[in-house]
Protein backbone atom coordinates (compact mmCIF):
# COMPACT_ATOMS: atom_id res chain seq x y z
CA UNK A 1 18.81 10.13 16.95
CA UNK A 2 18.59 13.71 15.80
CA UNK A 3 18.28 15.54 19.01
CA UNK A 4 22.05 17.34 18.18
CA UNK A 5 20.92 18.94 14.81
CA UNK A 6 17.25 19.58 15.61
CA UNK A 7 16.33 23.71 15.64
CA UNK A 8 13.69 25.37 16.58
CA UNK A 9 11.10 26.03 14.43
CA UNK A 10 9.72 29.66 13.03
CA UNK A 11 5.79 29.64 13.01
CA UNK A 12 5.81 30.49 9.83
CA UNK A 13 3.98 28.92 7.22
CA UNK A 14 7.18 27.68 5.08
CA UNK A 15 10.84 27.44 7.37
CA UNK A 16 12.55 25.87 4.79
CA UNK A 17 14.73 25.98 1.67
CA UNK A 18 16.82 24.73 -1.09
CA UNK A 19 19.40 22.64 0.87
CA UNK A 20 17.66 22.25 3.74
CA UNK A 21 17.83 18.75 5.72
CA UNK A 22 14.68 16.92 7.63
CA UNK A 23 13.77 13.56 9.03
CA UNK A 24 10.74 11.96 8.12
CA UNK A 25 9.87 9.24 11.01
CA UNK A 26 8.74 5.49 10.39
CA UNK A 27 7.83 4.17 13.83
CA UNK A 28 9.79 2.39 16.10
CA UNK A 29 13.78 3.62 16.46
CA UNK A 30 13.23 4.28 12.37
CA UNK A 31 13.75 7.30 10.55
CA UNK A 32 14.49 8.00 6.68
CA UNK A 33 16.57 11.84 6.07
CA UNK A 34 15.78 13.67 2.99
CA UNK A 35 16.98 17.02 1.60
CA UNK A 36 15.58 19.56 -0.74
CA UNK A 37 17.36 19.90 -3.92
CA UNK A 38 14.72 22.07 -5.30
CA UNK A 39 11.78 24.44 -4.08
CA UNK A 40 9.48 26.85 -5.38
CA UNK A 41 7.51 27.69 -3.02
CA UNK A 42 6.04 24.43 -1.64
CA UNK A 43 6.81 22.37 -4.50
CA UNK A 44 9.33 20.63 -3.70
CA UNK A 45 12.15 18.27 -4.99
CA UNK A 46 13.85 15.86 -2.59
CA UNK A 47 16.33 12.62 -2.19
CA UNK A 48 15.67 10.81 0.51
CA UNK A 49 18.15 8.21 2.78
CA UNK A 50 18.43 5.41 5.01
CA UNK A 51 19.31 7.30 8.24
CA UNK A 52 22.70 6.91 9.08
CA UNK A 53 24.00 4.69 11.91
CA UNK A 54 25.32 8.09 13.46
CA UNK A 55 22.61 9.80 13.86
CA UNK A 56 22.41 13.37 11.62
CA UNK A 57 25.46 15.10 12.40
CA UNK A 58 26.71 17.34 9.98
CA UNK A 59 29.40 14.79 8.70
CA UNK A 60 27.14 12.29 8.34
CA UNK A 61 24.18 14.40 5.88
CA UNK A 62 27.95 15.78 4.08
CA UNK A 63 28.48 12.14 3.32
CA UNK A 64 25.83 11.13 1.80
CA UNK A 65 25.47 10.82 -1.65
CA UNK A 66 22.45 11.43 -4.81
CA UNK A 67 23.50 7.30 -5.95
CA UNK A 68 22.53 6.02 -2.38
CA UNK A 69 19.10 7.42 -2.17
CA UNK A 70 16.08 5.08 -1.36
CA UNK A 71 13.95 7.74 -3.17
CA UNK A 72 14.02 10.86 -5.49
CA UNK A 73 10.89 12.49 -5.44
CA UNK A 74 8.65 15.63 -6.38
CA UNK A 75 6.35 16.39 -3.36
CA UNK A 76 4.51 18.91 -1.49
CA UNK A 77 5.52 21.17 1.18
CA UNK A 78 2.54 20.41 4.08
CA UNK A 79 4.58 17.93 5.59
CA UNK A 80 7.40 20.03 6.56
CA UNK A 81 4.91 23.05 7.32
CA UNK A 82 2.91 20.82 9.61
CA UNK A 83 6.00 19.76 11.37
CA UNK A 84 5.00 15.52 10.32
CA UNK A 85 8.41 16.22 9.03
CA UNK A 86 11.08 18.04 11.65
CA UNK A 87 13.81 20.14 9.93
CA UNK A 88 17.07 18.66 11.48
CA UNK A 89 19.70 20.91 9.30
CA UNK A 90 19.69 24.04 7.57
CA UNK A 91 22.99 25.59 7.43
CA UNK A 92 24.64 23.23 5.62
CA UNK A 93 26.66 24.03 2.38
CA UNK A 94 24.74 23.17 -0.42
CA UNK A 95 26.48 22.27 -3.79
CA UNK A 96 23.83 22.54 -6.40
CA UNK A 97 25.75 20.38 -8.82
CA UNK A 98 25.79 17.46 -6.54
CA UNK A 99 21.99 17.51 -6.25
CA UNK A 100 20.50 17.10 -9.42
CA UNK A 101 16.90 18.20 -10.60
CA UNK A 102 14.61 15.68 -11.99
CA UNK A 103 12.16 17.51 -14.43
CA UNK A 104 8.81 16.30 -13.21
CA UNK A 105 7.08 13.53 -15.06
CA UNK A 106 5.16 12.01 -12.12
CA UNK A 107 2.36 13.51 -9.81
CA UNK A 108 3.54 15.03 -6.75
CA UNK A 109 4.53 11.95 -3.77
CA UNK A 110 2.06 12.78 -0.65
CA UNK A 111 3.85 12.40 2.23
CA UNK A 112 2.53 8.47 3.26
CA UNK A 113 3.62 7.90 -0.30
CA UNK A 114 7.26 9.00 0.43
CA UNK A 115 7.03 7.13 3.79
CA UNK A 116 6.19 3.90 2.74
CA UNK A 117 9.03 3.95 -0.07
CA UNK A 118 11.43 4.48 2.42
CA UNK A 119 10.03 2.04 4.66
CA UNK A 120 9.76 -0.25 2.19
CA UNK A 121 12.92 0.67 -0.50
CA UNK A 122 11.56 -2.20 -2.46
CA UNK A 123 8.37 0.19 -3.53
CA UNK A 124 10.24 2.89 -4.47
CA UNK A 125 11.68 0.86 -7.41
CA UNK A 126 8.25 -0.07 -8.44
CA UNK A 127 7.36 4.19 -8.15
CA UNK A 128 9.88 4.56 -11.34
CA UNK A 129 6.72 3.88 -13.79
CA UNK A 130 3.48 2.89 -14.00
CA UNK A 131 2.44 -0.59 -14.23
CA UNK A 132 2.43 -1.30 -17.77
CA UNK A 133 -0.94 -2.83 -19.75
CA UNK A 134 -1.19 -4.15 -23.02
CA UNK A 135 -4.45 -4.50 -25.00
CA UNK A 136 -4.71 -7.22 -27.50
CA UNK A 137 -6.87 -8.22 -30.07
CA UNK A 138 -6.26 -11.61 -32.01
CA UNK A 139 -4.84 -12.59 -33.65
CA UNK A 140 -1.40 -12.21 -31.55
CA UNK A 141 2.09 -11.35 -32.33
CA UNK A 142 4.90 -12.29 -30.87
CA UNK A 143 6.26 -8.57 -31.44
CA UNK A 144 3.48 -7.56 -29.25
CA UNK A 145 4.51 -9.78 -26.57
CA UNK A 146 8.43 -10.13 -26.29
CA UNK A 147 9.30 -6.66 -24.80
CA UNK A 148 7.06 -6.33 -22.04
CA UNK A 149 7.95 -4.66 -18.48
CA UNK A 150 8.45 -6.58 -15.38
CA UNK A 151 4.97 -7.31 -13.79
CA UNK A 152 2.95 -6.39 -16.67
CA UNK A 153 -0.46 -6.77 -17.53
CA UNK A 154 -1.96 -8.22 -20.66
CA UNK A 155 -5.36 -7.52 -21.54
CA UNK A 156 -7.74 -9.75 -23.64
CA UNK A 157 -11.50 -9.17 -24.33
CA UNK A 158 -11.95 -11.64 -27.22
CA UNK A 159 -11.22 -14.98 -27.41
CA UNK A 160 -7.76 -15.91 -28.59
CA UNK A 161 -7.14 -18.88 -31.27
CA UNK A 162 -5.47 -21.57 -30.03
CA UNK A 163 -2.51 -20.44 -32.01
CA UNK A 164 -2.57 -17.65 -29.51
CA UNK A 165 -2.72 -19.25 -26.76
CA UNK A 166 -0.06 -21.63 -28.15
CA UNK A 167 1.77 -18.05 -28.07
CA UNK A 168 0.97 -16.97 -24.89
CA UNK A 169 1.76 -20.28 -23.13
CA UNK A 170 5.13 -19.77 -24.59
CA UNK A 171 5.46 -16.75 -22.92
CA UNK A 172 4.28 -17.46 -19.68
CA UNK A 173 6.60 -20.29 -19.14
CA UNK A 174 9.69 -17.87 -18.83
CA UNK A 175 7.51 -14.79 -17.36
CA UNK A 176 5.88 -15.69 -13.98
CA UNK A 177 5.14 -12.43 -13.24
CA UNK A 178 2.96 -11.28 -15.95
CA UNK A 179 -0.95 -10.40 -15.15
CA UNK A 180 -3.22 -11.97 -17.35
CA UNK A 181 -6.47 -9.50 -17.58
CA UNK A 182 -10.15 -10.62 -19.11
CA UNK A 183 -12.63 -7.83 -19.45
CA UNK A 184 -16.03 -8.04 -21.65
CA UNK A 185 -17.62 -11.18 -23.01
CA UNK A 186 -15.12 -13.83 -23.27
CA UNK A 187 -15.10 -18.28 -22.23
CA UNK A 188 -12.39 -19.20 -20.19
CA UNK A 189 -12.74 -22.34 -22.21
CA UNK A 190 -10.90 -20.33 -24.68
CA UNK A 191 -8.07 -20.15 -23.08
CA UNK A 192 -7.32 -24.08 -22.73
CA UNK A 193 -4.42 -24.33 -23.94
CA UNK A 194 -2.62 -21.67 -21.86
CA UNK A 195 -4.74 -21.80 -18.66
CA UNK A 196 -1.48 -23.97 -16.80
CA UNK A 197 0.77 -21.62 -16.89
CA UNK A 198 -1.31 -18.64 -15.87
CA UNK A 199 0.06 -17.40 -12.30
CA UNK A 200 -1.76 -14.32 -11.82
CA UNK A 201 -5.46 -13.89 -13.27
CA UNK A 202 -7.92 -11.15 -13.39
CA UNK A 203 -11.64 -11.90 -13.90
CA UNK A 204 -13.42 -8.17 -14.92
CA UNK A 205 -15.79 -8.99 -17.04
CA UNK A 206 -18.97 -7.53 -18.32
CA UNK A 207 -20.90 -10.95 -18.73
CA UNK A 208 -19.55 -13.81 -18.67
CA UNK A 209 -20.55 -16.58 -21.40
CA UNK A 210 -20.12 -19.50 -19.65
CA UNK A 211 -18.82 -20.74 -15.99
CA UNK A 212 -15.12 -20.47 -16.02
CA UNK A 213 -13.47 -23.60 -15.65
CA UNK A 214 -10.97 -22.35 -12.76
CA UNK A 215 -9.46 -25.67 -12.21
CA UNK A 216 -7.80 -25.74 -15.24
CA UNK A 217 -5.58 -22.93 -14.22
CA UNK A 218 -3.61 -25.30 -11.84
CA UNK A 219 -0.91 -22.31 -11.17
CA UNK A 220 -2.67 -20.11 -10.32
CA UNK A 221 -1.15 -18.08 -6.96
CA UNK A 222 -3.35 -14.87 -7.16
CA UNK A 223 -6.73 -14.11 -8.65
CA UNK A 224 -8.84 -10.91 -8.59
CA UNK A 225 -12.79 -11.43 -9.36
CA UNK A 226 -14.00 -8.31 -10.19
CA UNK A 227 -17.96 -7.13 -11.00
CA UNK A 228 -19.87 -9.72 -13.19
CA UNK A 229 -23.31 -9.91 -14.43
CA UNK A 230 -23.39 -12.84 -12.32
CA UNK A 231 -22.33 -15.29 -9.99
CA UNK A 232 -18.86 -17.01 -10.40
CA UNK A 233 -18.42 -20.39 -9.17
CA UNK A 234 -15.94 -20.22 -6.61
CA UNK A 235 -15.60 -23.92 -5.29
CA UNK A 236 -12.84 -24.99 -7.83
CA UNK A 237 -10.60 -22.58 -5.65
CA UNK A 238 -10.38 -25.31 -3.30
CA UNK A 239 -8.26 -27.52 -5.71
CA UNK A 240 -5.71 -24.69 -6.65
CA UNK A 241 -2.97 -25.46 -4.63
CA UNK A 242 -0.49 -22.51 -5.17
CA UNK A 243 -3.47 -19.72 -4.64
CA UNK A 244 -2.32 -17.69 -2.31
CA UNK A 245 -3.96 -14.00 -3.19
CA UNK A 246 -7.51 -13.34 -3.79
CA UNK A 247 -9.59 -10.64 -4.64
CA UNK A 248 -13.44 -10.58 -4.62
CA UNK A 249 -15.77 -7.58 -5.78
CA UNK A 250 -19.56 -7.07 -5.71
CA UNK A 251 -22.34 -8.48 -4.74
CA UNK A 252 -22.06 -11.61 -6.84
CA UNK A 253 -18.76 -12.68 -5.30
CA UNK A 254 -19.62 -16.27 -3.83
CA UNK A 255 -17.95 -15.15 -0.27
CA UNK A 256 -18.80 -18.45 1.28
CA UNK A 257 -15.68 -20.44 -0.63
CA UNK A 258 -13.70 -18.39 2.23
CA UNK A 259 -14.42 -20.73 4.71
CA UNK A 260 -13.16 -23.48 2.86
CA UNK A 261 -9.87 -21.79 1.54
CA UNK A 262 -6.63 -22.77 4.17
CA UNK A 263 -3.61 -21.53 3.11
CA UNK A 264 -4.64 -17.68 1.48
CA UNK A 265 -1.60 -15.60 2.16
CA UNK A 266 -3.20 -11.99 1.01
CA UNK A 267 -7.19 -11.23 1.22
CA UNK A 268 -9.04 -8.54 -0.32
CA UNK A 269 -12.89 -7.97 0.05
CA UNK A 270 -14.64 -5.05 -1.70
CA UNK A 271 -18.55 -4.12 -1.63
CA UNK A 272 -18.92 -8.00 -0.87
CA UNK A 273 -21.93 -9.56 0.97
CA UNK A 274 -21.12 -9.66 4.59
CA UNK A 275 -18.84 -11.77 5.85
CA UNK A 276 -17.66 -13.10 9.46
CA UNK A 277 -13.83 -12.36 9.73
CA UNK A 278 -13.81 -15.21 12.44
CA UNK A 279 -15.29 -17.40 9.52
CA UNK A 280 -12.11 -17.27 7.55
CA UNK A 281 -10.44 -20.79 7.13
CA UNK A 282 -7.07 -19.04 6.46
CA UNK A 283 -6.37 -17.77 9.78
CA UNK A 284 -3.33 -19.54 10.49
CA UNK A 285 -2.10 -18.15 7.32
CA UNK A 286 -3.49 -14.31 6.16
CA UNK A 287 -1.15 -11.96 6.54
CA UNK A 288 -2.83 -8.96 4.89
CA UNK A 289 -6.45 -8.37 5.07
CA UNK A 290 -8.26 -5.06 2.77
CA UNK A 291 -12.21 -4.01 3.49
CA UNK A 292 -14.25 -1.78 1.36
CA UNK A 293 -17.32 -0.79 1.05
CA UNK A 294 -19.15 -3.29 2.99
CA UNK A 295 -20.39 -3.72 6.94
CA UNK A 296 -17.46 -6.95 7.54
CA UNK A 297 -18.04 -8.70 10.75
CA UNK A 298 -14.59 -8.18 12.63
CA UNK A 299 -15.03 -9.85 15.64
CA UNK A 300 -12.76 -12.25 15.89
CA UNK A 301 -9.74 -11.06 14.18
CA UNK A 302 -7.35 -12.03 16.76
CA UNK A 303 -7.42 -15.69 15.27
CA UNK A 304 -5.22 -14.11 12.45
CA UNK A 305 -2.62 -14.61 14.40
CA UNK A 306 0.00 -13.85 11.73
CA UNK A 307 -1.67 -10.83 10.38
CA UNK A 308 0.87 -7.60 9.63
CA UNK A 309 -1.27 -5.50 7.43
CA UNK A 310 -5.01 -4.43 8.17
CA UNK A 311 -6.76 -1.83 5.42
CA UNK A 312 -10.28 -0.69 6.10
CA UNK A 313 -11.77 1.78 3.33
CA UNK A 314 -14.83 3.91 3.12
CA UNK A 315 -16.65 1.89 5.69
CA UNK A 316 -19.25 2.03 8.88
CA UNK A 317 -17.27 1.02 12.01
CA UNK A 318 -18.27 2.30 15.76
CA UNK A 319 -15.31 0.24 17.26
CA UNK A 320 -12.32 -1.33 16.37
CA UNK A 321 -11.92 -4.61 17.26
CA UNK A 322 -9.54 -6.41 19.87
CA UNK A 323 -6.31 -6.18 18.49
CA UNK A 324 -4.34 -7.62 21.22
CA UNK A 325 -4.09 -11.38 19.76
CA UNK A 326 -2.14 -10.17 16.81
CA UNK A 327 1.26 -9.63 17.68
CA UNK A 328 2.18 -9.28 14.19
CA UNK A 329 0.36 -6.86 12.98
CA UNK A 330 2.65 -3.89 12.15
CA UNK A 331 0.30 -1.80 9.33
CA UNK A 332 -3.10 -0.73 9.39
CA UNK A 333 -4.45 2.17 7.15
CA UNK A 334 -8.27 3.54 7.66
CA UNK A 335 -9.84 5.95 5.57
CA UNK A 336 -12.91 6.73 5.21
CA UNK A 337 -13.82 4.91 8.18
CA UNK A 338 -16.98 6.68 9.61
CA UNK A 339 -18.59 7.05 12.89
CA UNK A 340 -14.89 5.73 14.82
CA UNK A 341 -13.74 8.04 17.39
CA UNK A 342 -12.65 5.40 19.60
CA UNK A 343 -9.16 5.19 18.80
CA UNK A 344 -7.54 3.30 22.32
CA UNK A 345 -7.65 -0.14 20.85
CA UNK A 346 -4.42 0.95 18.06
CA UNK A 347 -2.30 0.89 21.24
CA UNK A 348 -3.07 -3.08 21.85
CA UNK A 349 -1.11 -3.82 18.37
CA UNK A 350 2.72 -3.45 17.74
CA UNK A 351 2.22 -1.12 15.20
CA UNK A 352 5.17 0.45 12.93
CA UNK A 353 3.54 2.02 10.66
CA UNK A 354 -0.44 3.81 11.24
CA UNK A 355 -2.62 5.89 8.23
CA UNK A 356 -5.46 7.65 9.21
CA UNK A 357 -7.11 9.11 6.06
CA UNK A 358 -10.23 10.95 5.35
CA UNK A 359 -11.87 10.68 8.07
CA UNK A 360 -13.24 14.41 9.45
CA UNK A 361 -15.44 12.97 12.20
CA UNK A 362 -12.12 12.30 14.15
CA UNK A 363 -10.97 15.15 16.44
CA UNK A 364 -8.18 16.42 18.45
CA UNK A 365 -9.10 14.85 21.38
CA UNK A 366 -9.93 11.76 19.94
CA UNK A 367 -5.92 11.39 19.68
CA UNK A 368 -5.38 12.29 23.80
CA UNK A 369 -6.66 8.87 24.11
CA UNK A 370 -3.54 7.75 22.29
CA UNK A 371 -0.63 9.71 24.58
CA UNK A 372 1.41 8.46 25.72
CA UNK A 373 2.51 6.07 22.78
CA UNK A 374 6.03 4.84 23.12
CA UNK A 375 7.61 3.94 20.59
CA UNK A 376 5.32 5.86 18.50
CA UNK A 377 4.52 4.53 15.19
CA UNK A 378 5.33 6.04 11.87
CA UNK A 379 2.18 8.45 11.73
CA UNK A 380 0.07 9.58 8.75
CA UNK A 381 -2.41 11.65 9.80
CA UNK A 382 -4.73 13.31 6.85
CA UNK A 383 -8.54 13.57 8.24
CA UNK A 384 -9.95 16.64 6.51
CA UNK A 385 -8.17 19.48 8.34
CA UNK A 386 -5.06 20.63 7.97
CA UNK A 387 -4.91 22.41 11.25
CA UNK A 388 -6.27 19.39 12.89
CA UNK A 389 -3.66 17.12 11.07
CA UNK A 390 -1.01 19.67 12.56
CA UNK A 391 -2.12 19.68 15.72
CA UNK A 392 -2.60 15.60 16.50
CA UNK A 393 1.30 15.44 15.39
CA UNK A 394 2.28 18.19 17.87
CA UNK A 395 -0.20 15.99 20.68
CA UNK A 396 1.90 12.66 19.77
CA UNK A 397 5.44 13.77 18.72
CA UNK A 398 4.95 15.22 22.47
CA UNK A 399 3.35 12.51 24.04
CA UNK A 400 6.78 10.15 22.54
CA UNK A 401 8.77 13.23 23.87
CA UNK A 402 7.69 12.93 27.40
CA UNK A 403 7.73 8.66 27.02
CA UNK A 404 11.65 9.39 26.46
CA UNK A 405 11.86 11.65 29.37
């Protein structure tokens, strides 16, 4: 696609400037184009673009404008400088005026930041601001309530009247999308009268006064159990019919309701007891599965037949598992994954997009085992070393080089 524009590049630490153009790849036939509207140094300022049909010839980067970007970002230089991003252009008039300068009010993008915007344009909208979260204390008003973002989060940690809950139903009715939080001491039996019409639910609390009475929030599609003083009871999970995300943290999260869950959508399990993937009674049905902190059982993954997004995080893992059964599985990020070196089994998967983070044990070589990959995934390699890092993109970029060939 940009094999007319691409230059050679200087091996020099920084080969690039204000106005400069460069791909940034993400996987299969799939590239974004961004250009620098700022730099000092290596902080950098950037819009960034759907690749045109045409490939990146000089009329097509000339035609594209600031209003079409996917993305307008602050972010570091090491992705150009390590070559994870090839310079395509950089001779190009550039028209300062045309390219704007946000003043930065947002931590600089990393580069698998950036990538999954673009391959994703619907997360760059939600990268505009920061979920928003509202504590409240009863008793409510509505003043507090009416003007909240999209996606929101409201926070309670004492019991609301049932005037406020009369409130809060109100609200609810209309706004589907708003997180309902409960952190400290606090009976679910409180929250009777606006329990139905509770869609999204977060359960962080300190201690927890009395058994919640989950049933009652007949909704419910997504619930996140976080670290109690004790065990929750689980089983009325079975007679939610619209739960389709679930969360479970710590050792008090009643993992065995798993196996009798059958149509979860979205699964995440951190510092959990162990649990058997193969166990899972949503097989048919998970599409995204996230690990932490725990020694999971994987074996048997391939009945997730309709998995597309695997996350392991700061785990023990000697081998991956077989990954051949699922043919839909298109993401998986690892970091801090320790003791893997065997990388081989990523190649079984149809993978578009691949994140290997934190993970120093890994080296060069461990990535040979990987060449050649064709089509190459959209690569995000960060594993302790930047030389490293630089060097495992050279080994692939020339592996899919050669492929082409």
């Amino acid at each position: 696609m940009f094999a007319a524009c691409v230059r050679t590049p200087v091996n020099v630490k920084r080969r690039y400037k204000q106005g400069d153009w460069f791909a940034v790849p993400l996987g299969p036939r799939r590239a974004a184009l961004g250009i620098i509207a700022f730099a000092d140094r290596s902080r950098l300022f950037g819009y960034f673009f759907e690749a045109p049909n045409g490939g990146a010839s000089a009329g097509a980067l000339c035609a594209l404008d600031p209003r079409s970007a996917l993305l307008a970002a602050h972010f570091g230089g090491a992705p150009l400088e390590e070559r994870r991003w090839p310079i395509v252009a950089t001779s190009l008039a550039f028209e300062q005026a045309k390219w704007p300068y946000a003043p930065q009010r947002e931590p600089y993008a990393t580069a698998a930041q950036v990538e999954r915007c673009c391959f994703e344009p619907s997360m760059a909208a939600g990268r505009q601001g920061p979920l928003e979260v509202r504590e409240l204390r009863p008793p409510l008003e509505w003043a507090q309530l009416c003007d909240l973002g999209p996606g929101a989060r409201i926070q309670l940690r004492e019991p609301p009247s049932p005037a406020d809950c009369a409130m809060l139903a109100t609200l609810l009715q209309s706004r589907g999308d708003l997180e309902l939080r409960l952190h400290g001491s606090i009976d679910l039996a409180s929250l009777a009268g606006v329990s139905g019409e509770v869609r999204t639910l977060t359960l962080d609390a300190i201690d927890l006064c009395a058994q919640p009475p989950l049933e009652a929030f007949e909704q419910l599609r997504a619930l996140h159990v976080g670290r109690t003083s004790g065990d929750v009871d689980l089983r009325a999970l079975t007679r939610l019919p619209h739960l389709r995300v679930l969360r479970l943290e710590g050792p008090h999260a009643q993992v065995g309701v798993l196996r009798e869950l059958h149509a979860l959508e979205e699964l995440e399990l951190s510092a959990t007891r162990p649990f058997r993937i193969a166990d899972l009674g949503s097989a048919p049905s998970l599409r995204r599965l996230v690990l932490r902190h725990s020694p999971y059982d994987l074996d048997g993954i391939g009945a997730l037949e309709r998995l597309q997004t695997l996350e392991l995080h700061d785990l023990y893992l000697e081998r991956l598992p077989d990954l051949s059964r699922n043919r839909d599985l298109r993401t998986i990020m690892l970091q801090g994954v320790r003791g893997l070196r065997d990388l081989r089994e990523l190649k079984t998967a149809p993978l578009e997009s691949l994140s290997l983070e934190s993970m120093p044990q890994l080296e060069i070589g461990d990535f040979a085992q990987l060449a050649p990959w064709v089509p190459l995934p959209a690569l995000s390699v960060e594993i302790g070393s930047r030389s490293k890092s630089r060097e495992v993109y050279r080994l692939l970029s020339g592996a899919r080089r050669a492929g082409r060939a």
